[in-house]
PDB file of N, CA and C in Angstrom:
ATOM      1  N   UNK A   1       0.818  -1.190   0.000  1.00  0.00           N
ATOM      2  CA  UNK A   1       0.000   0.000   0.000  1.00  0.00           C
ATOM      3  C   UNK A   1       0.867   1.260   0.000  1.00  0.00           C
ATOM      4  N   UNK A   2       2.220   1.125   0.983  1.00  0.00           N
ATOM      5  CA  UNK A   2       3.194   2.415   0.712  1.00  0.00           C
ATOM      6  C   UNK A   2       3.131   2.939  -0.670  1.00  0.00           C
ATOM      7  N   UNK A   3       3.585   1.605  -1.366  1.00  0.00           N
ATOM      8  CA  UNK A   3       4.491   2.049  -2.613  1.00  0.00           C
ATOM      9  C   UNK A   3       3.140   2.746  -3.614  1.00  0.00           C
ATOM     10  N   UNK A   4       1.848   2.244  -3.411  1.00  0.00           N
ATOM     11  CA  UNK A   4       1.258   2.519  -3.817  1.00  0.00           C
ATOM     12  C   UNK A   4       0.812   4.445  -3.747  1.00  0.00           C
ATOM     13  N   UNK A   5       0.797   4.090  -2.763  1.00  0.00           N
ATOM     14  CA  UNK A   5       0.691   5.915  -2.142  1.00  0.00           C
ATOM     15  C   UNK A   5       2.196   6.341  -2.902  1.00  0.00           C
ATOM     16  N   UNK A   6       2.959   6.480  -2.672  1.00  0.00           N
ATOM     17  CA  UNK A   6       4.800   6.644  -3.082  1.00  0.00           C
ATOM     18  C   UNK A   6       4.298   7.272  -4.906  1.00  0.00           C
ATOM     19  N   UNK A   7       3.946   6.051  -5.193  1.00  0.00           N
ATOM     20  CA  UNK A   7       3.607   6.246  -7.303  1.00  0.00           C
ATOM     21  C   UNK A   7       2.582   7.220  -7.046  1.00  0.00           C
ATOM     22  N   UNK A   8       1.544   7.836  -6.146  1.00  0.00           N
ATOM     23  CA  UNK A   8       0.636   8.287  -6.668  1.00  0.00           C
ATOM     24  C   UNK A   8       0.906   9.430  -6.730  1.00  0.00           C
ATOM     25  N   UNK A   9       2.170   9.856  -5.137  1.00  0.00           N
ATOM     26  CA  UNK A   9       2.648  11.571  -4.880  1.00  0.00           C
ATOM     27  C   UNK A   9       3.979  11.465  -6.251  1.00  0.00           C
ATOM     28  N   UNK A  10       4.357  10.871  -6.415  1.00  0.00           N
ATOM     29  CA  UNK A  10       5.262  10.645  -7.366  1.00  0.00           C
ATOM     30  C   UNK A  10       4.600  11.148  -8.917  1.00  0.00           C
ATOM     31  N   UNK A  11       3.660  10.652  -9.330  1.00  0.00           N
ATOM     32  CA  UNK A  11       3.309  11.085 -10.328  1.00  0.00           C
ATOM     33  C   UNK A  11       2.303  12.481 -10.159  1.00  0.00           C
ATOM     34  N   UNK A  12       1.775  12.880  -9.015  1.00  0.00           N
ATOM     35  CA  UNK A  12       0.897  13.942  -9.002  1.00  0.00           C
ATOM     36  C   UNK A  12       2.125  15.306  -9.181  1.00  0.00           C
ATOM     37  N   UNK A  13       3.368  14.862  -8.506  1.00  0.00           N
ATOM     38  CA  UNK A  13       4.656  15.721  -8.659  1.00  0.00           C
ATOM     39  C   UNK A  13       5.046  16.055 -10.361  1.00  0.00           C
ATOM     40  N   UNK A  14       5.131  14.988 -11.090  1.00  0.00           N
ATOM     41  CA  UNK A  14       5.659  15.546 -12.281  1.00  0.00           C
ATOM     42  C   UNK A  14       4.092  15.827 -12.757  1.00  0.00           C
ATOM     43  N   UNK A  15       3.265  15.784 -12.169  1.00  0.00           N
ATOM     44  CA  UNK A  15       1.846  16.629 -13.583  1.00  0.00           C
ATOM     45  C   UNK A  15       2.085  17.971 -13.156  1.00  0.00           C
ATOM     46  N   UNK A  16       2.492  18.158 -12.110  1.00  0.00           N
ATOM     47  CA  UNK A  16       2.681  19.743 -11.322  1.00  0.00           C
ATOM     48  C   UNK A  16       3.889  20.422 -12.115  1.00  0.00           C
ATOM     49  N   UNK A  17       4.593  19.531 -13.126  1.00  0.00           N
ATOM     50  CA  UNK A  17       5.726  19.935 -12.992  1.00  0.00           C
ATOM     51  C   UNK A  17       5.591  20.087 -14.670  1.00  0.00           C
ATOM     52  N   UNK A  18       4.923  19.313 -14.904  1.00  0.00           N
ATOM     53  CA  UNK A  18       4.842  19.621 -16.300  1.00  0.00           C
ATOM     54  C   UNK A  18       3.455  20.523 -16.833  1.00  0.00           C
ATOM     55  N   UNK A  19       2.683  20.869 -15.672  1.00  0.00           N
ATOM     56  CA  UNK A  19       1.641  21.802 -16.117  1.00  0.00           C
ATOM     57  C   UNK A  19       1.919  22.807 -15.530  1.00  0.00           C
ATOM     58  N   UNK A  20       2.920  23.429 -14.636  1.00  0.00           N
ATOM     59  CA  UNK A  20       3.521  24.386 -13.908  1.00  0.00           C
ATOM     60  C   UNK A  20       4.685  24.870 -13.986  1.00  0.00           C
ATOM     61  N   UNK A  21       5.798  24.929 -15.139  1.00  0.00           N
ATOM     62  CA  UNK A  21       7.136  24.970 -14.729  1.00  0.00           C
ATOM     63  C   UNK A  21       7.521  26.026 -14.324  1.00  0.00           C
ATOM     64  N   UNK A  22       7.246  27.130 -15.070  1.00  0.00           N
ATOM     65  CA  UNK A  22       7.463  28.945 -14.489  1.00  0.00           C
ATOM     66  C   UNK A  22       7.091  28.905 -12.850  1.00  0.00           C
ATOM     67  N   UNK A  23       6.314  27.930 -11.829  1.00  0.00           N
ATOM     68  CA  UNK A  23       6.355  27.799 -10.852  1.00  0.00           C
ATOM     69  C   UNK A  23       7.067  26.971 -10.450  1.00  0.00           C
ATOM     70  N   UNK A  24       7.230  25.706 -10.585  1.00  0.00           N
ATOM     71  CA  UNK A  24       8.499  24.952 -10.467  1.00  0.00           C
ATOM     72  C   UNK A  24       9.800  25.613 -10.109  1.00  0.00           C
ATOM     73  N   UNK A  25      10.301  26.750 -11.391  1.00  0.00           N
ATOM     74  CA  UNK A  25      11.335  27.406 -11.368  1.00  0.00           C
ATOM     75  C   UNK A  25      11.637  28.914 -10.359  1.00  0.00           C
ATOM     76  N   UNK A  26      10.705  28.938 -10.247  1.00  0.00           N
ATOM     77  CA  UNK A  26      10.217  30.059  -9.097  1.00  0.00           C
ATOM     78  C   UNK A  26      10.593  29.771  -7.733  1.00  0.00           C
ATOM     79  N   UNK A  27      10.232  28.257  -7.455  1.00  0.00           N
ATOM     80  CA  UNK A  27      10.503  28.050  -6.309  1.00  0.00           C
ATOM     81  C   UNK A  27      11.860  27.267  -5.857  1.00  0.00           C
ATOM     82  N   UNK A  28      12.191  27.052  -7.078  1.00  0.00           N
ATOM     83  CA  UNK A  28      14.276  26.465  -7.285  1.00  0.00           C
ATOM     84  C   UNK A  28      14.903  27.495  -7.109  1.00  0.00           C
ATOM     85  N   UNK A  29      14.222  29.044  -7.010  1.00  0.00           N
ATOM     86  CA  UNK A  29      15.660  29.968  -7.998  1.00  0.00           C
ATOM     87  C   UNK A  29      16.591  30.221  -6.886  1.00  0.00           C
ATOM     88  N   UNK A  30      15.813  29.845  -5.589  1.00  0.00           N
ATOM     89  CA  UNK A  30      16.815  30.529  -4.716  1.00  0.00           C
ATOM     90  C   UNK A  30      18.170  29.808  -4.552  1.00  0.00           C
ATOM     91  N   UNK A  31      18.068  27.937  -4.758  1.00  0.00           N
ATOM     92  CA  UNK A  31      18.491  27.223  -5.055  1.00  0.00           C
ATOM     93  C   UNK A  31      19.610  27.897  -6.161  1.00  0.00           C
ATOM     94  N   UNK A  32      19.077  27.908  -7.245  1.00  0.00           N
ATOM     95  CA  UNK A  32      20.023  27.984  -8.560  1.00  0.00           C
ATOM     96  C   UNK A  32      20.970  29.312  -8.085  1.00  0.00           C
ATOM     97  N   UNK A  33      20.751  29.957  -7.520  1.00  0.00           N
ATOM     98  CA  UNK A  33      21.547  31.313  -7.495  1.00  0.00           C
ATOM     99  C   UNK A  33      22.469  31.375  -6.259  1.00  0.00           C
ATOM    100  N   UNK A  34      21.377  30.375  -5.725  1.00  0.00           N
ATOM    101  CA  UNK A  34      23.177  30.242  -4.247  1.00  0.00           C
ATOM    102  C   UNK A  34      23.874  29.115  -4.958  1.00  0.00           C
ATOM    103  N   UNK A  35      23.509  28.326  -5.898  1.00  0.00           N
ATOM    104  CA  UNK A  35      24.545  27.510  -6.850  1.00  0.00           C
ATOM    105  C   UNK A  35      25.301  28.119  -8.116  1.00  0.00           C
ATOM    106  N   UNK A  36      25.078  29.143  -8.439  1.00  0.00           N
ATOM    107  CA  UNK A  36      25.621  30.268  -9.725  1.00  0.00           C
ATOM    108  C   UNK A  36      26.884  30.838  -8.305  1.00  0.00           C
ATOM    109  N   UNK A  37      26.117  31.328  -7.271  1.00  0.00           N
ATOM    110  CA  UNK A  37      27.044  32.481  -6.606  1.00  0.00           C
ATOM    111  C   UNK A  37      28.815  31.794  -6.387  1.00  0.00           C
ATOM    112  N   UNK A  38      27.958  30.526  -5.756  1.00  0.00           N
ATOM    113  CA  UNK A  38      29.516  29.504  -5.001  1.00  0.00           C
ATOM    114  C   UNK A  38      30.085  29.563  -6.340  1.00  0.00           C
ATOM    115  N   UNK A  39      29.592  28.528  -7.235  1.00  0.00           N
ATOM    116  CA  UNK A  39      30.325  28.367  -8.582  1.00  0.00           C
ATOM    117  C   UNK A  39      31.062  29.526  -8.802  1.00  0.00           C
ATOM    118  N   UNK A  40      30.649  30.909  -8.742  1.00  0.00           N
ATOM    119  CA  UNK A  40      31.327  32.075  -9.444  1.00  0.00           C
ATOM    120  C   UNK A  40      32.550  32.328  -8.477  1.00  0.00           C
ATOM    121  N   UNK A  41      32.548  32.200  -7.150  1.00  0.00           N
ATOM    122  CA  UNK A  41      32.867  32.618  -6.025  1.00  0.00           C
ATOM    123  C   UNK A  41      34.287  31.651  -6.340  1.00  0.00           C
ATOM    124  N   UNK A  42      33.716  29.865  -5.841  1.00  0.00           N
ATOM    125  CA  UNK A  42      34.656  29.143  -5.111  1.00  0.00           C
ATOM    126  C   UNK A  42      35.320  28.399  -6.269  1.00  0.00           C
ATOM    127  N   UNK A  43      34.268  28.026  -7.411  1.00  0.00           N
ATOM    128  CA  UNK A  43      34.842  27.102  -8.497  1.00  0.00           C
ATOM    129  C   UNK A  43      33.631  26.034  -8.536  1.00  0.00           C
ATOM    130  N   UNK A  44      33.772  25.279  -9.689  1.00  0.00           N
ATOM    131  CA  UNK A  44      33.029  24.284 -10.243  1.00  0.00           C
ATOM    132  C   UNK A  44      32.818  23.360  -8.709  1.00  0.00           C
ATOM    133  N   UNK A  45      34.164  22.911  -8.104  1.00  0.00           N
ATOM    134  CA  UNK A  45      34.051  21.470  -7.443  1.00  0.00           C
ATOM    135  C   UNK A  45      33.353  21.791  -6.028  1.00  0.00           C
ATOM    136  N   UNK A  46      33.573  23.112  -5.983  1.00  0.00           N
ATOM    137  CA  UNK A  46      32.660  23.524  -4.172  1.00  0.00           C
ATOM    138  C   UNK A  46      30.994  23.730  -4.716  1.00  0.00           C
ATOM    139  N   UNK A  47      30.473  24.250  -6.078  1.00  0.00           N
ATOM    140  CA  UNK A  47      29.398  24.291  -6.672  1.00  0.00           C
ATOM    141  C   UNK A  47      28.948  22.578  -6.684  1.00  0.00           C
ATOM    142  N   UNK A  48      29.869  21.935  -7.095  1.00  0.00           N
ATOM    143  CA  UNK A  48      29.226  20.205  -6.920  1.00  0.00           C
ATOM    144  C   UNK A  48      28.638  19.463  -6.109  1.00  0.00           C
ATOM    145  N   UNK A  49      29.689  20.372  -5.263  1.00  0.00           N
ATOM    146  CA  UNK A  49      29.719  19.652  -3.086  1.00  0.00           C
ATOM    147  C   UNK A  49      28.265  19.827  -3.143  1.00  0.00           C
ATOM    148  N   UNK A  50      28.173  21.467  -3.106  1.00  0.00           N
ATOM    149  CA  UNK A  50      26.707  22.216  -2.512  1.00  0.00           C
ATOM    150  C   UNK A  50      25.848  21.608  -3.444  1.00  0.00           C
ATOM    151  N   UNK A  51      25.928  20.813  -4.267  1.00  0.00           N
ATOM    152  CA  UNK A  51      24.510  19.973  -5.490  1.00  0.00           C
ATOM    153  C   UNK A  51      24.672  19.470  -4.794  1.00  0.00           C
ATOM    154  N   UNK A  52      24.941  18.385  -4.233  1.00  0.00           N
ATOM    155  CA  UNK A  52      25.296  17.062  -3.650  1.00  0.00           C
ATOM    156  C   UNK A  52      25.079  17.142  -2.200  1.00  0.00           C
ATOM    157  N   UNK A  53      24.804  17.774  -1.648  1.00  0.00           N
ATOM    158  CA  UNK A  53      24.706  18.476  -0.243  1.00  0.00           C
ATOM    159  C   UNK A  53      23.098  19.359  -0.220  1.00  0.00           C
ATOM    160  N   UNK A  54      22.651  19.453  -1.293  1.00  0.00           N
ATOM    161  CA  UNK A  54      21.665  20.109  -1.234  1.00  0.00           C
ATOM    162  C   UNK A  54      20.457  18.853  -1.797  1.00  0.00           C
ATOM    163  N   UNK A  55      20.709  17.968  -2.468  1.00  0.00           N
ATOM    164  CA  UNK A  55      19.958  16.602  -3.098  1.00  0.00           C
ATOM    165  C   UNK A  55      19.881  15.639  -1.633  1.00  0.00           C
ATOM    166  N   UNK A  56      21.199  15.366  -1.268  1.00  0.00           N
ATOM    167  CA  UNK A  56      21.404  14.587   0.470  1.00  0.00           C
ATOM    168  C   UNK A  56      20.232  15.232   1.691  1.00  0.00           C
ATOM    169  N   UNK A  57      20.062  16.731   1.292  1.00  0.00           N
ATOM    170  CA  UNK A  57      19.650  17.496   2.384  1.00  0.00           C
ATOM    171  C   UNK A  57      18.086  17.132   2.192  1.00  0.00           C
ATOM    172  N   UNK A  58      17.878  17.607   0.938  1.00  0.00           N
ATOM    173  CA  UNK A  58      16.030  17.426   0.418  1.00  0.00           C
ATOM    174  C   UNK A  58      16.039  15.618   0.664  1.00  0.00           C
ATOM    175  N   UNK A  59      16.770  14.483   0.664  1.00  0.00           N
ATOM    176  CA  UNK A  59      16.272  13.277   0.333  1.00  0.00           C
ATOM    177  C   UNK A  59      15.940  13.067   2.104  1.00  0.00           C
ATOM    178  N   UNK A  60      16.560  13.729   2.446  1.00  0.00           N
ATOM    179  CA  UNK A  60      16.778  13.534   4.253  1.00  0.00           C
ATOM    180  C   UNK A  60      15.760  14.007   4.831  1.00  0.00           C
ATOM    181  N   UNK A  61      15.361  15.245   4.210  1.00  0.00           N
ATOM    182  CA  UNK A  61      14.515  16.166   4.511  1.00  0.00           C
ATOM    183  C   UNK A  61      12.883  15.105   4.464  1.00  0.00           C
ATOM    184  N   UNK A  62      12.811  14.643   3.177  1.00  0.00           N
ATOM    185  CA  UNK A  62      11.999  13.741   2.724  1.00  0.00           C
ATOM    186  C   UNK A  62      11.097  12.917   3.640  1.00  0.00           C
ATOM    187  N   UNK A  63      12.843  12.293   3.838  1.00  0.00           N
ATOM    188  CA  UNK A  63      12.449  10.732   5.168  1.00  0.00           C
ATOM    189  C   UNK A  63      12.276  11.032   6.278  1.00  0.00           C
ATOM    190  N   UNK A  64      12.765  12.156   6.821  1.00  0.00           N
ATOM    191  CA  UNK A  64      12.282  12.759   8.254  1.00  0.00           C
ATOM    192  C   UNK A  64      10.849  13.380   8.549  1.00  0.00           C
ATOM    193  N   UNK A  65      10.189  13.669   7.173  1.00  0.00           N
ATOM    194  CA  UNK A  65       8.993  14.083   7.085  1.00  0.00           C
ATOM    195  C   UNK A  65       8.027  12.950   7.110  1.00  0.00           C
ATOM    196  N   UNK A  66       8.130  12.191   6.600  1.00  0.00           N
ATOM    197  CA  UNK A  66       7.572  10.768   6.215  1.00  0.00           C
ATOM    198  C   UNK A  66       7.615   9.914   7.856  1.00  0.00           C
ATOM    199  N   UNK A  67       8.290  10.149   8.526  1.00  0.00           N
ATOM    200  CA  UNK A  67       8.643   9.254   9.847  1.00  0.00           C
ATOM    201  C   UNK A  67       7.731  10.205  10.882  1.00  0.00           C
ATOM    202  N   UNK A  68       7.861  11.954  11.172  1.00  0.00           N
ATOM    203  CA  UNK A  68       6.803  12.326  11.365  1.00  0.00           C
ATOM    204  C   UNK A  68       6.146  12.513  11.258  1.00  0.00           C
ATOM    205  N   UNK A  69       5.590  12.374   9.858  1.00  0.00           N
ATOM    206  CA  UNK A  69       3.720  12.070   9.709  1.00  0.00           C
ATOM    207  C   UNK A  69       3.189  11.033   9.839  1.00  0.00           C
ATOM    208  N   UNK A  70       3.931  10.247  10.079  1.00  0.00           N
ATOM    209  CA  UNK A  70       3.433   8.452  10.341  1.00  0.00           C
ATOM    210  C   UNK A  70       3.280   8.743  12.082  1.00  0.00           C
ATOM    211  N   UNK A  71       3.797   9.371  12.917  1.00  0.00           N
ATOM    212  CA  UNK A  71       3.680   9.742  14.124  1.00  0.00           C
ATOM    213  C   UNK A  71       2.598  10.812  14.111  1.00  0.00           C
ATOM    214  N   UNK A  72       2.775  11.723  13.732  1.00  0.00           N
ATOM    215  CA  UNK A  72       1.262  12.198  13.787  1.00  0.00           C
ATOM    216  C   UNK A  72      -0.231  11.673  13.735  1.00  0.00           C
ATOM    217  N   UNK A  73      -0.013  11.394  12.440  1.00  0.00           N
ATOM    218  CA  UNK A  73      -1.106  10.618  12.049  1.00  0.00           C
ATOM    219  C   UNK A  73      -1.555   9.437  13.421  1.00  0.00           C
ATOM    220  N   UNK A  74      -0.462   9.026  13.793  1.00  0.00           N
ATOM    221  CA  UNK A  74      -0.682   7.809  15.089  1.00  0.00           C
ATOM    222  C   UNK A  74      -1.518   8.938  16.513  1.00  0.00           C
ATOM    223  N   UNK A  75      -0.636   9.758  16.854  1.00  0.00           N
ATOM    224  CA  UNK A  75      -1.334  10.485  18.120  1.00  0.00           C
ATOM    225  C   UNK A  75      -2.500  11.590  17.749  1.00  0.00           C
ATOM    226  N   UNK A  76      -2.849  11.783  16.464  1.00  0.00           N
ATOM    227  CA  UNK A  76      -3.979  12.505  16.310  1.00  0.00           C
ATOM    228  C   UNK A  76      -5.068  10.831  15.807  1.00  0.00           C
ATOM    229  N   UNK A  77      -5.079  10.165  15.989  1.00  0.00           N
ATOM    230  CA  UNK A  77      -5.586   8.805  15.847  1.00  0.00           C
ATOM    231  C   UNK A  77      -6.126   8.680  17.522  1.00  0.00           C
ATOM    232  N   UNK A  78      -4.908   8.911  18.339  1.00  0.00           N
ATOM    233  CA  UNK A  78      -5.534   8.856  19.757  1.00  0.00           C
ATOM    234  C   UNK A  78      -5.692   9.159  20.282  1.00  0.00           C
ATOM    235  N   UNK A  79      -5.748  11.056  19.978  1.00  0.00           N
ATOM    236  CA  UNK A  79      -6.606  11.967  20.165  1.00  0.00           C
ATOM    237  C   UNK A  79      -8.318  11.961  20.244  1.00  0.00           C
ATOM    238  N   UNK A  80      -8.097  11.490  19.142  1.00  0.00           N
ATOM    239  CA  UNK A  80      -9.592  11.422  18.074  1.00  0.00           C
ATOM    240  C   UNK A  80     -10.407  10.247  19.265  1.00  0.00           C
ATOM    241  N   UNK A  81      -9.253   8.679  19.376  1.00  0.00           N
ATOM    242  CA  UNK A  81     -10.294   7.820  20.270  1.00  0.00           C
ATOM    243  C   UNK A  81     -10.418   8.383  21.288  1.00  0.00           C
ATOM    244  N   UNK A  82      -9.502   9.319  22.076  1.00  0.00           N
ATOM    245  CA  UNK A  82      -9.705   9.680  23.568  1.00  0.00           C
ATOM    246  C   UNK A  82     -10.844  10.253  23.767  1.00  0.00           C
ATOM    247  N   UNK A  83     -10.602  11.743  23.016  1.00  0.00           N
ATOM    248  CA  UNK A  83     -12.087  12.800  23.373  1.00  0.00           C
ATOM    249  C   UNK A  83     -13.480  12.141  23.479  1.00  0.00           C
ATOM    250  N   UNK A  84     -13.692  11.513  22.818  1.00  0.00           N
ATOM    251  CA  UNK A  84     -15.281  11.058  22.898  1.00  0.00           C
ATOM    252  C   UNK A  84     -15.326  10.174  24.182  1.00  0.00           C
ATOM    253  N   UNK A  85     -14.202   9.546  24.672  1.00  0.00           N
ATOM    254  CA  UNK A  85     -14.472   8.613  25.686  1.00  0.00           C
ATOM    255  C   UNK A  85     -14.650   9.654  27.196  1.00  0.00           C
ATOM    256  N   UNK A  86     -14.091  10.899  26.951  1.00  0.00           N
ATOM    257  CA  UNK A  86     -14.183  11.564  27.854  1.00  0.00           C
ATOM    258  C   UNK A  86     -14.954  13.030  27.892  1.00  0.00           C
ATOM    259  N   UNK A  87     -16.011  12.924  26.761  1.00  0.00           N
ATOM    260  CA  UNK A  87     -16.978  13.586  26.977  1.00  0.00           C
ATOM    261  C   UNK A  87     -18.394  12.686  27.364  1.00  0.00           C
TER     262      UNK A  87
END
């Protein structure tokens, strides 16, 4: 059932992406321009690091989100059974 959910945000992502890109790119630029600045600044290989450091950061970012909404979802679950037992 994960993977199932996984393909569905997975593909609802690229329809967003292909019926939206001027927003897509809107919300990268800050991205692209602290990656133009280093590049201009430090050189190609410190511009690589920070790709590579910034892909690590969002995939991390990802799974830490995913681990607390599976916890949420659990204590607003026993939220939900509590209240009624105690009204």
């Amino acid at each position: 059932m994960a993977k199932e959910v996984d393909r569905v945000r997975a593909q609802s992502a690229l329809a967003v992406i292909k019926q939206h890109p001027g927003m897509v790119l809107f919300a990268v630029s800050p991205a692209i321009v602290a990656l133009a600045a280093v590049w201009w600044l430090f050189g190609a290989g410190w511009a690589a690091l920070l790709l590579v450091g910034m892909v690590l950061g969002a995939g991390a970012a990802v799974l830490m989100k995913r681990k607390v909404g599976v916890q949420q979802d659990l204590s607003c679950s026993l939220v939900v059974k509590a209240v009624p037992s105690a009204l």
